[in-house]
Protein backbone atom coordinates (compact mmCIF):
# COMPACT_ATOMS: atom_id res chain seq x y z
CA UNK A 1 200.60 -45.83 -112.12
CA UNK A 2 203.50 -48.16 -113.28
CA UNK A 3 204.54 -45.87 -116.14
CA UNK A 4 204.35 -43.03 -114.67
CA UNK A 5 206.73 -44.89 -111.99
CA UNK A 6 209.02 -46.09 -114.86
CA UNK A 7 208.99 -42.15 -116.35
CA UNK A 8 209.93 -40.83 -112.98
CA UNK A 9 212.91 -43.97 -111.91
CA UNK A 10 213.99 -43.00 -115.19
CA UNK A 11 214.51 -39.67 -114.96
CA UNK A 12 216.18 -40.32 -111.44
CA UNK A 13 218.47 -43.32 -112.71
CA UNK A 14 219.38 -40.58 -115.87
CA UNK A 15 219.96 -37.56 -112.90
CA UNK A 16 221.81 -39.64 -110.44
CA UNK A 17 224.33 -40.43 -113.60
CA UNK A 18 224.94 -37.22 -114.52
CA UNK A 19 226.10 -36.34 -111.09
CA UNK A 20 228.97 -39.12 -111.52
CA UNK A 21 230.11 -38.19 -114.53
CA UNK A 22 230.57 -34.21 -113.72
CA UNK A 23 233.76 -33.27 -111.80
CA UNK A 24 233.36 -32.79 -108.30
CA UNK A 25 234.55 -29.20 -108.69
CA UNK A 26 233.36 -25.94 -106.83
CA UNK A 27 231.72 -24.66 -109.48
CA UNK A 28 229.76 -27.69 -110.30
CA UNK A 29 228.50 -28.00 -106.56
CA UNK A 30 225.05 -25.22 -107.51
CA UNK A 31 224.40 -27.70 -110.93
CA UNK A 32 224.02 -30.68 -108.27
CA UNK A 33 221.87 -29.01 -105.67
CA UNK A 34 219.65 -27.79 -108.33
CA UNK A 35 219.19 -31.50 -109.71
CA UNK A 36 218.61 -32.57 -105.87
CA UNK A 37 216.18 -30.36 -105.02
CA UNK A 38 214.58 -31.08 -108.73
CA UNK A 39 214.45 -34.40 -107.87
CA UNK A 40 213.13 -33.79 -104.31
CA UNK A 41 210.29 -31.81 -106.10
CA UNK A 42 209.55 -34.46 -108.66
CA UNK A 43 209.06 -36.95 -105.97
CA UNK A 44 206.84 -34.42 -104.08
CA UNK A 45 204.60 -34.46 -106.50
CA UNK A 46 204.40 -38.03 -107.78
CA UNK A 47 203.25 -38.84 -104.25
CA UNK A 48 200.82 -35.85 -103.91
CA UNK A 49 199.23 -36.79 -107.21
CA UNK A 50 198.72 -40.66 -105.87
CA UNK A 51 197.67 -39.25 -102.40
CA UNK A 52 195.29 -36.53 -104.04
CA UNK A 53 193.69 -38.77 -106.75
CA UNK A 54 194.68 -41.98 -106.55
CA UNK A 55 196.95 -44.70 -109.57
CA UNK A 56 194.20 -44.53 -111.55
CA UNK A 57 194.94 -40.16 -112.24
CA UNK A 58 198.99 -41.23 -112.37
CA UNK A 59 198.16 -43.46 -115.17
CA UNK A 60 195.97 -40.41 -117.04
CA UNK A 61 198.84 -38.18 -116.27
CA UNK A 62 201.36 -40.45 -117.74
CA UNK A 63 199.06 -41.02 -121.15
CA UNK A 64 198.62 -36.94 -121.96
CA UNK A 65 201.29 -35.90 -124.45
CA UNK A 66 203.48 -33.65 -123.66
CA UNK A 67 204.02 -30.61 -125.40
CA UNK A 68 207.55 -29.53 -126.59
């Protein structure tokens, strides 16, 4: 499970930044909900998958390649 905990602070820490460094404009407003509720969703399901089938299917997840 740590990885796939690394993977997903990662992408959080990298999402959270991005937010700061766009301009806090009225057109930008949609971009940041979208990465909010992206981020609400990833979270959903990192703790579904732990709930559902326990670290030991996190760590399998985190080990399959991903396809491009």
């Amino acid at each position: 499970m740590q990885v796939t905990k690394e993977m997903y602070l990662a992408v959080v820490r990298g999402l959270l930044e991005a937010e700061e460094l766009l301009p806090q404009t009225r057109q930008t407003r949609p971009a940041v909900r979208r990465m909010h509720r992206a981020l609400q969703e990833a979270e959903e399901l990192y703790l579904a998958a732990g709930e559902e089938r326990g670290p030991a299917a996190l760590e399998e997840t985190a080990a399959e390649p991903v396809s491009a």
